[in-house]
N, C-alpha and C. Protein backbone atom coordinates (compact mmCIF):
# COMPACT_ATOMS: atom_id res chain seq x y z
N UNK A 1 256.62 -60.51 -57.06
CA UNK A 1 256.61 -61.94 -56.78
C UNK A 1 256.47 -62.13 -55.27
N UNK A 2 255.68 -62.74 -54.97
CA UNK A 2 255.34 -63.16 -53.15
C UNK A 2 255.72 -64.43 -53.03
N UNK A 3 256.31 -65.04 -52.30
CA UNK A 3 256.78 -66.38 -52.04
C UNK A 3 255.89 -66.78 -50.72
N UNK A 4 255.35 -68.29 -51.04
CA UNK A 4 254.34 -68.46 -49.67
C UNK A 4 254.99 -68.78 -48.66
N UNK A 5 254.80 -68.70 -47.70
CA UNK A 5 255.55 -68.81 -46.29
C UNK A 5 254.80 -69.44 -45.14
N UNK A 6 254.97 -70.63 -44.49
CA UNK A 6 253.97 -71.11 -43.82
C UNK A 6 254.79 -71.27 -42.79
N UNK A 7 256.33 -71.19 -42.28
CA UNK A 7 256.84 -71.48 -41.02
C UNK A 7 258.22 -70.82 -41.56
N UNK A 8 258.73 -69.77 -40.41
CA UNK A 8 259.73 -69.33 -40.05
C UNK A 8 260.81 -70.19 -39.14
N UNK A 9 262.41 -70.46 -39.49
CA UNK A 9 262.63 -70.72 -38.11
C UNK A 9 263.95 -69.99 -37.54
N UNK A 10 263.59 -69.32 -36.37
CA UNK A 10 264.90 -68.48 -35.80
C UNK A 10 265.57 -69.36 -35.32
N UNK A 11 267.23 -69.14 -35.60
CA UNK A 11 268.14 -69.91 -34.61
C UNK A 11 268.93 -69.13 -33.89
N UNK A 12 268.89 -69.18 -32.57
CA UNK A 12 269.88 -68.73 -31.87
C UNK A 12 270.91 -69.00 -31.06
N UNK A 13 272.00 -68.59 -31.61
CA UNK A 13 272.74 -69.57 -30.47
C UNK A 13 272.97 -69.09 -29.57
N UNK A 14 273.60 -69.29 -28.36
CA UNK A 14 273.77 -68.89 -26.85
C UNK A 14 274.75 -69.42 -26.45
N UNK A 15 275.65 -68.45 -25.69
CA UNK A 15 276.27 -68.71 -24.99
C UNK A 15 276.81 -67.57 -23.60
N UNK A 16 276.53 -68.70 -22.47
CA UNK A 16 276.28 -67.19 -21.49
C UNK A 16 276.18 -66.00 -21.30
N UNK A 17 274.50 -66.17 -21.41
CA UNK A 17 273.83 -64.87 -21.91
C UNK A 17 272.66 -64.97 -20.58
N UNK A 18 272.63 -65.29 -19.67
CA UNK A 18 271.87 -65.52 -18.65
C UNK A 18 271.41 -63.93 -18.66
N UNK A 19 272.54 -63.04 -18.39
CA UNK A 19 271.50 -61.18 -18.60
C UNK A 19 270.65 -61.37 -19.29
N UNK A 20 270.93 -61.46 -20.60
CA UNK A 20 270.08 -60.90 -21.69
C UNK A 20 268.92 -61.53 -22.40
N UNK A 21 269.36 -62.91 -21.62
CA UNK A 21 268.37 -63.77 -21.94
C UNK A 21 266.36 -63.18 -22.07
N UNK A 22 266.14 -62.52 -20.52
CA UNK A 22 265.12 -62.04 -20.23
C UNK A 22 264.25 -60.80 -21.01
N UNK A 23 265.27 -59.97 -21.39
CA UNK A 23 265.28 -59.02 -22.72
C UNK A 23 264.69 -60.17 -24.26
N UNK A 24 265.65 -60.67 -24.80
CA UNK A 24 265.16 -61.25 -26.19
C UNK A 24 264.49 -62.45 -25.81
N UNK A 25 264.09 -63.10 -24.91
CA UNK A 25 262.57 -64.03 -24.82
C UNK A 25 261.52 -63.12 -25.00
N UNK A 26 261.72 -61.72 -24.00
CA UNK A 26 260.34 -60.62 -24.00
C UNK A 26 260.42 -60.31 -25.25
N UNK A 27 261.14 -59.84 -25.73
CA UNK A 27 261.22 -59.10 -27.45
C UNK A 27 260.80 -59.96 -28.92
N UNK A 28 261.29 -61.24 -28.72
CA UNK A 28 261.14 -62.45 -29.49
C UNK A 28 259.24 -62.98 -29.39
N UNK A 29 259.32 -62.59 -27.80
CA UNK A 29 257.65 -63.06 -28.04
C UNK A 29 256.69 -61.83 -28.79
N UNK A 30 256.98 -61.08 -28.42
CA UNK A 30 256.50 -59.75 -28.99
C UNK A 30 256.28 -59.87 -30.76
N UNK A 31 257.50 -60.03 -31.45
CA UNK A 31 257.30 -59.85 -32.59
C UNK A 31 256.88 -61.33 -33.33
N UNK A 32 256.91 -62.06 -32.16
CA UNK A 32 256.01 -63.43 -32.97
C UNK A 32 254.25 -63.42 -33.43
N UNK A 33 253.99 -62.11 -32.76
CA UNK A 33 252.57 -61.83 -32.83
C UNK A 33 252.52 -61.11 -33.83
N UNK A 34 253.38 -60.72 -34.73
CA UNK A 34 253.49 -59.40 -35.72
C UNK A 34 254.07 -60.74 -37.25
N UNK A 35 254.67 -61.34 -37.00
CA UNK A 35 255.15 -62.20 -38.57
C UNK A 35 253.77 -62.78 -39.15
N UNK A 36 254.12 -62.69 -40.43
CA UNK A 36 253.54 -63.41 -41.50
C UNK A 36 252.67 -64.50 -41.33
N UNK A 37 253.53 -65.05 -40.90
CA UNK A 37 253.65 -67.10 -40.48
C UNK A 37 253.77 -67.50 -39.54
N UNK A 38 253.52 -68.73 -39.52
CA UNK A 38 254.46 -68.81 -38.00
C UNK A 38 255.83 -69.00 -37.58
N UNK A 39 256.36 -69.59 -36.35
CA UNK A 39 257.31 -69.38 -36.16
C UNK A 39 258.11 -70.60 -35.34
N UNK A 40 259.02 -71.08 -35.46
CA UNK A 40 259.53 -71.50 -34.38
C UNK A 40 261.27 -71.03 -34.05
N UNK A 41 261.16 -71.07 -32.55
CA UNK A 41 262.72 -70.63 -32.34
C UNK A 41 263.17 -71.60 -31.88
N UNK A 42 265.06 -71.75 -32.38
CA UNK A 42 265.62 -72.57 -31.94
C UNK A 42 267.11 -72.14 -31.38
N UNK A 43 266.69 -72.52 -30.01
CA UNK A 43 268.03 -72.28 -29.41
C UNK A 43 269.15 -72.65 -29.04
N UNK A 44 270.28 -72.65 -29.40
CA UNK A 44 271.51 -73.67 -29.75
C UNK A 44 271.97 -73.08 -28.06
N UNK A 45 272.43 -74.04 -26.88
CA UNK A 45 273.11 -73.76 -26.11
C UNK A 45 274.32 -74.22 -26.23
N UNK A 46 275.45 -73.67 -26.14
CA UNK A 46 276.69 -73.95 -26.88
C UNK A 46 277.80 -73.68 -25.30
N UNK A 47 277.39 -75.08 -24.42
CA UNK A 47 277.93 -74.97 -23.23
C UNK A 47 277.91 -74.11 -22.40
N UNK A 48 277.21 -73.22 -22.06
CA UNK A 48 276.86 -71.96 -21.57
C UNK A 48 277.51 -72.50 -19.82
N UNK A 49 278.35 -71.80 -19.28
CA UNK A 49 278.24 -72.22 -17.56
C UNK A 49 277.47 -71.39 -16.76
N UNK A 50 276.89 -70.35 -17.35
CA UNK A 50 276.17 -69.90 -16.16
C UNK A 50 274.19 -70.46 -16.16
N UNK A 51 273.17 -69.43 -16.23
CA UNK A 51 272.00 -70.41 -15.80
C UNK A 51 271.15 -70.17 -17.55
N UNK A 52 271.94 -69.99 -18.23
CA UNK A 52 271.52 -69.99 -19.89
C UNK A 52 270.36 -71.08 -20.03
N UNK A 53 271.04 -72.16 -20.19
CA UNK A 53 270.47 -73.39 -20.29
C UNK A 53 269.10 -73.61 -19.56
N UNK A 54 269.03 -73.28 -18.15
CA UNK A 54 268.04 -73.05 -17.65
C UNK A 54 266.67 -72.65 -18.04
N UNK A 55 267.22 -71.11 -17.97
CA UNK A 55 266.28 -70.39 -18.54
C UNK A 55 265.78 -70.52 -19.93
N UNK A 56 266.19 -71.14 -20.75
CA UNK A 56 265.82 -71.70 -22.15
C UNK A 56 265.37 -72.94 -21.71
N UNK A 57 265.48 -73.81 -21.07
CA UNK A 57 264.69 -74.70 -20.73
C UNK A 57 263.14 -74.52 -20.44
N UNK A 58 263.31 -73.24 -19.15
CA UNK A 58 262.05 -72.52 -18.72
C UNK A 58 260.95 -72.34 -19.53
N UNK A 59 261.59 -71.69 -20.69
CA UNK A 59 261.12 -70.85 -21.63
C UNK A 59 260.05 -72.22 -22.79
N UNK A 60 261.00 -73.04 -22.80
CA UNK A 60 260.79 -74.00 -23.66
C UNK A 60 259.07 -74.55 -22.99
N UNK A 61 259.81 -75.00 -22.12
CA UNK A 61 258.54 -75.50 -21.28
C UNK A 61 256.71 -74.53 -21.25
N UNK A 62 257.07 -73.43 -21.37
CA UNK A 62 256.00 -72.31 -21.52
C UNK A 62 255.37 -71.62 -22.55
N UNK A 63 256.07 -72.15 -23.77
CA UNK A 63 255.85 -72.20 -25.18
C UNK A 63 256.44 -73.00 -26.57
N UNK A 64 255.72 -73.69 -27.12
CA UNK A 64 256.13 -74.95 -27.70
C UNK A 64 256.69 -74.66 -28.79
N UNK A 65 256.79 -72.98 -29.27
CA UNK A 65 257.18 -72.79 -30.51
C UNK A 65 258.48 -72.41 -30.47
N UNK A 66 259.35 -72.91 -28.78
CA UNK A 66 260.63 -72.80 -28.12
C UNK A 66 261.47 -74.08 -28.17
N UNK A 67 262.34 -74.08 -28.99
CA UNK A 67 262.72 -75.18 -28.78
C UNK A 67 264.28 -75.07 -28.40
N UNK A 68 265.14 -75.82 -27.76
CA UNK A 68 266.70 -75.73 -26.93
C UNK A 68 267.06 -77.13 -27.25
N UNK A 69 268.71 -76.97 -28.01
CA UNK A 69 269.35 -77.79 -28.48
C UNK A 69 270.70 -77.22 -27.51
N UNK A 70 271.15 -78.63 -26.36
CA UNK A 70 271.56 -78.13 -25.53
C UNK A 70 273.39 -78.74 -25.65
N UNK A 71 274.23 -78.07 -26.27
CA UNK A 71 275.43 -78.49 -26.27
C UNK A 71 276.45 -79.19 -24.65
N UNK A 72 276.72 -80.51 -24.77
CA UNK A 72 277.66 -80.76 -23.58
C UNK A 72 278.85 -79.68 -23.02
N UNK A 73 279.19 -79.19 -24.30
CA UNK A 73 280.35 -77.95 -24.14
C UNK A 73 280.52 -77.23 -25.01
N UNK A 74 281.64 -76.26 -24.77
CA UNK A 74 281.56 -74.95 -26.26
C UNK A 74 282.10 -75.93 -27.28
N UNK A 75 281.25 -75.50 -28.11
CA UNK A 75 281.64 -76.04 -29.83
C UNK A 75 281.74 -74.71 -30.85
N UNK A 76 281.68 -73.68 -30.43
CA UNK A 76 281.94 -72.31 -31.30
C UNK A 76 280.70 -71.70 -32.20
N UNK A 77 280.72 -70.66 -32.24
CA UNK A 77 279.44 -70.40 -32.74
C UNK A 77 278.61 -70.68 -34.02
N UNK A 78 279.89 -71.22 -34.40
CA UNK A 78 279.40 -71.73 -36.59
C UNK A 78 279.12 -72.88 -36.22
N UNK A 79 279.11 -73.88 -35.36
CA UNK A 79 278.94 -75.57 -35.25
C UNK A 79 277.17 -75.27 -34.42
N UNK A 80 277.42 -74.10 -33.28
CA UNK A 80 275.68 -74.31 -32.96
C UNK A 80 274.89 -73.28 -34.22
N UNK A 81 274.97 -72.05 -35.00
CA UNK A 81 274.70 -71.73 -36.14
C UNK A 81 274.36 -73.25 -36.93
N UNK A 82 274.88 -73.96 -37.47
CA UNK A 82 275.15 -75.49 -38.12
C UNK A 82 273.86 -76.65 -37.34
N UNK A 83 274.23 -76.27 -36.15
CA UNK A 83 273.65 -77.52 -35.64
C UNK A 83 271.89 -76.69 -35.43
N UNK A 84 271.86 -75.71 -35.54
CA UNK A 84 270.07 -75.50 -35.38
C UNK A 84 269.75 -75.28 -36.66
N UNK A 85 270.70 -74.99 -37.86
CA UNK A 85 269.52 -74.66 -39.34
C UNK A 85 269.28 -75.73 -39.67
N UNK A 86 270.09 -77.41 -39.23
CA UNK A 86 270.00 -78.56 -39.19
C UNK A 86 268.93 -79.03 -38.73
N UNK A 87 268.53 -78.50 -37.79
CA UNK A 87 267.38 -78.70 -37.05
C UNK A 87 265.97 -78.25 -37.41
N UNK A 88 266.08 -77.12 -38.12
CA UNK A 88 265.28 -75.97 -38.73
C UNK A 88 263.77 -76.84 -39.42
N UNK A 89 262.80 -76.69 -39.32
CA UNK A 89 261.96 -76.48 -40.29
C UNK A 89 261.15 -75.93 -41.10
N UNK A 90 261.51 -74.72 -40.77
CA UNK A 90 260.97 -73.85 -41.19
C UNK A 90 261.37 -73.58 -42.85
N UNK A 91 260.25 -72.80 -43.80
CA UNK A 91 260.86 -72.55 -45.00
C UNK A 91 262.08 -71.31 -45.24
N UNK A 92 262.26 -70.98 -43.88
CA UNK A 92 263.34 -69.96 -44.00
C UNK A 92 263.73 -70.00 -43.05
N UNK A 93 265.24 -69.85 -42.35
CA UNK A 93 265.99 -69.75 -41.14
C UNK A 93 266.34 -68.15 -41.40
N UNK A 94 265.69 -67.87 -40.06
CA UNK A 94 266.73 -66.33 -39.49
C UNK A 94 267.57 -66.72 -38.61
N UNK A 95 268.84 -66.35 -38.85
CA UNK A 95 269.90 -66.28 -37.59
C UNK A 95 269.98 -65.24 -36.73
N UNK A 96 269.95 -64.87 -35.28
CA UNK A 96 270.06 -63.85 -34.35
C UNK A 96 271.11 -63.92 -33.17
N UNK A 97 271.77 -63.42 -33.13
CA UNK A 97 272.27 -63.40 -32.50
C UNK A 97 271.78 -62.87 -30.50
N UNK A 98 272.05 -63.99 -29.92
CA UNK A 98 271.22 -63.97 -28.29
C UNK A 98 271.95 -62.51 -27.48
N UNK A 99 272.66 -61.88 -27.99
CA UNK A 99 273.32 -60.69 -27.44
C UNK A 99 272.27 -59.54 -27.93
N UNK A 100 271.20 -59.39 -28.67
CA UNK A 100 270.56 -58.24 -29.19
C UNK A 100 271.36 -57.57 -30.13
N UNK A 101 272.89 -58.49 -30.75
CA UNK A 101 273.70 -57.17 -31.74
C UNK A 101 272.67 -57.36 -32.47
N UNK A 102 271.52 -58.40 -32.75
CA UNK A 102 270.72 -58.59 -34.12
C UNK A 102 269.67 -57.88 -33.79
N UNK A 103 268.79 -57.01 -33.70
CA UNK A 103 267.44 -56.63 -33.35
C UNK A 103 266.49 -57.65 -33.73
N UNK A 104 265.61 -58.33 -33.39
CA UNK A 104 264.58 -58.91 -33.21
C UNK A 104 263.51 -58.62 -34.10
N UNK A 105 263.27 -56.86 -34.13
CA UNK A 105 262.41 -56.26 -34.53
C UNK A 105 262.60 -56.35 -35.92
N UNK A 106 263.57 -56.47 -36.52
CA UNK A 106 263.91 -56.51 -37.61
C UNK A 106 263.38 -57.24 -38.55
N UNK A 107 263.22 -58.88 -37.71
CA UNK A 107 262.57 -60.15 -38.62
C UNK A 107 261.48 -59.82 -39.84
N UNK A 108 260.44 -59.29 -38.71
CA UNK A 108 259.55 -59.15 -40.01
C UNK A 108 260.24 -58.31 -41.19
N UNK A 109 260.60 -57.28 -41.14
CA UNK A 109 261.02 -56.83 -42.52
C UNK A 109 261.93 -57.59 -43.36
N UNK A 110 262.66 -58.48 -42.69
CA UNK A 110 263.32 -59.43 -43.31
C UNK A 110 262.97 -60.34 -44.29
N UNK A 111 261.62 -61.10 -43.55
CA UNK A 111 260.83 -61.69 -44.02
C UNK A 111 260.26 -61.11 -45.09
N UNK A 112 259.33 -59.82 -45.26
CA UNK A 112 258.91 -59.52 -46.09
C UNK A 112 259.89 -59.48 -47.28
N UNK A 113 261.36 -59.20 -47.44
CA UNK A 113 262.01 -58.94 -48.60
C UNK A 113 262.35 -60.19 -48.82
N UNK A 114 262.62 -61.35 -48.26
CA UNK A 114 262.30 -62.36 -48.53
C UNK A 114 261.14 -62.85 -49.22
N UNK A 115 260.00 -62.47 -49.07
CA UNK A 115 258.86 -62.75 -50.00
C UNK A 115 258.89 -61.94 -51.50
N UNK A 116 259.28 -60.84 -51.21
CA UNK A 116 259.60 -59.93 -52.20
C UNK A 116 260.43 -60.97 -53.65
N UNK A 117 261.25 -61.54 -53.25
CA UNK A 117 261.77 -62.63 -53.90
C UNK A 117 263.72 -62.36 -53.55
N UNK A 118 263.99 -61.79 -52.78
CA UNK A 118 265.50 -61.90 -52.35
C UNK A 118 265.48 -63.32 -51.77
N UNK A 119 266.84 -64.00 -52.30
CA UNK A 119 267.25 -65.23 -51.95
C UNK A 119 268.20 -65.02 -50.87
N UNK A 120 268.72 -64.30 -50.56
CA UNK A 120 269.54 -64.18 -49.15
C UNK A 120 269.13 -62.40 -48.81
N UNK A 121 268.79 -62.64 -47.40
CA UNK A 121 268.92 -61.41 -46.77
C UNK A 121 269.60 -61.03 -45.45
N UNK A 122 269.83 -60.35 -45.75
CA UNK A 122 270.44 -60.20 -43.95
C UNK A 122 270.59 -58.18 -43.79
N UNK A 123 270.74 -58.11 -42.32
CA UNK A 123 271.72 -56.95 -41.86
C UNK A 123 273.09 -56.47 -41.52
N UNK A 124 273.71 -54.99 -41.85
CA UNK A 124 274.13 -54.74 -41.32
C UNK A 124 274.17 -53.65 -40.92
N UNK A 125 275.38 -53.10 -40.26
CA UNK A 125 275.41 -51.89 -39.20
C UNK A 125 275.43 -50.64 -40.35
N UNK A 126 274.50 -49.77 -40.01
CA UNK A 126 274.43 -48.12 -40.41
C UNK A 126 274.65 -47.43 -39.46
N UNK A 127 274.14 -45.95 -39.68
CA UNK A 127 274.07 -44.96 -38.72
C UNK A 127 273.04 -44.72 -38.79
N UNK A 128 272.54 -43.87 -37.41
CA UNK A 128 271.31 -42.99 -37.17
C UNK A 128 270.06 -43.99 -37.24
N UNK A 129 270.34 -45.10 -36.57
CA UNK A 129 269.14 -45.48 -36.20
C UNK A 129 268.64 -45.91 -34.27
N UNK A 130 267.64 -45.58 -33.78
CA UNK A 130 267.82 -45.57 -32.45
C UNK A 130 266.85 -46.75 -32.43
N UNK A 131 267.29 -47.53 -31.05
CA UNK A 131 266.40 -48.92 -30.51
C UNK A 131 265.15 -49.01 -29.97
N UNK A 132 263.76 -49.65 -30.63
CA UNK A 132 262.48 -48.98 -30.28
C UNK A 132 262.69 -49.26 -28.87
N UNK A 133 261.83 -48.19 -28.01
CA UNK A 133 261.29 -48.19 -27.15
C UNK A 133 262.61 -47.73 -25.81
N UNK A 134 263.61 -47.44 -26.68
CA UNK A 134 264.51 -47.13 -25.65
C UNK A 134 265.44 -45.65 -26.65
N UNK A 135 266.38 -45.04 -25.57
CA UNK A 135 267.02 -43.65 -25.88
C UNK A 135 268.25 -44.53 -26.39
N UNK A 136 268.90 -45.54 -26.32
CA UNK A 136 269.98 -45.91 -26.88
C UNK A 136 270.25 -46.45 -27.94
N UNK A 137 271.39 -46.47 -28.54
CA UNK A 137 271.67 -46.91 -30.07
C UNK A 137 271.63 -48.24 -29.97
N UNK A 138 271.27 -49.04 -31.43
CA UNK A 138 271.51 -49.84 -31.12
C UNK A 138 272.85 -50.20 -32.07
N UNK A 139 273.91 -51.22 -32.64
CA UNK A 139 274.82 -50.68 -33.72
C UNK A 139 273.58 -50.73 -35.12
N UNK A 140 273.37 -50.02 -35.31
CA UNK A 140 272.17 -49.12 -36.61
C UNK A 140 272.32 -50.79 -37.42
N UNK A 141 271.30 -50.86 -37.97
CA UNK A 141 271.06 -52.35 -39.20
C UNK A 141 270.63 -51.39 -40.37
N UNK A 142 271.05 -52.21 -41.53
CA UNK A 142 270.10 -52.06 -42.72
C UNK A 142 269.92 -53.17 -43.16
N UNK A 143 269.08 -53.14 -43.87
CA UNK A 143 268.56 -54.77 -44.71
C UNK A 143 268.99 -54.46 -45.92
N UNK A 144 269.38 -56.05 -46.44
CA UNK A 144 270.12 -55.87 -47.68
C UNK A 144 270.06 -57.07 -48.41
């Protein structure tokens, strides 16, 4: 069974992640060229004090399939989770976490078992898996 798929939407929430930010924009754009469908990301800023907000602003501005939902202050991570699948239009929300615990790379296969006909998918942590393009672990995913 293949399920049609015409728009993905990632949500991520954030919260001062100004490091890592630069990492999963590069990585996120990367595998947007590799999905199914298309895509849009949505990024929950969830009061961030350092230059989070910013740089998701930046980002926004330089690609339209970026979008930043910008919290006045922390509201916790299940209220911006909440407040972007709210937002979502996509026929499927991936959640990621803006720290990289989620790999990026992952989506598409996600997606695909999603078409496969799984009604919920997600990851979690295994062993013995290493992070493309680098010598370090990442905490190992499986899809499930």
């Amino acid at each position: 069974m293949s399920r049609p798929l015409e728009l993905v939407s990632l949500v991520v929430p954030v919260y001062n992640e100004e490091q890592v930010l630069p990492l999963l924009l590069a990585r996120l754009s990367q595998i947007l060229t590799q999905l199914p469908c298309a895509a849009e990301l949505i990024f929950v800023n969830d009061g961030s004090r350092d230059r989070s907000a910013a740089i998701l602003t930046e980002a926004a501005a330089r690609d339209q399939r970026f979008k930043v939902i910008d919290f006045s202050r922390n509201f916790g991570h299940q209220i911006a989770i909440t407040a972007g699948t709210d937002f979502a239009g996509g026929d499927v929300v991936v959640i990621l976490d803006a720290d990289l615990q989620d790999p990026p790379e992952l989506v598409g296969e996600m997606i695909e078992r999603y078409q496969a006909g799984f009604d919920v998918v997600y990851a979690s942590a295994t062993s013995g898996m290493a992070r493309p393009g680098s010598s370090g672990p990442w905490p190992p995913v499986s899809i499930g």
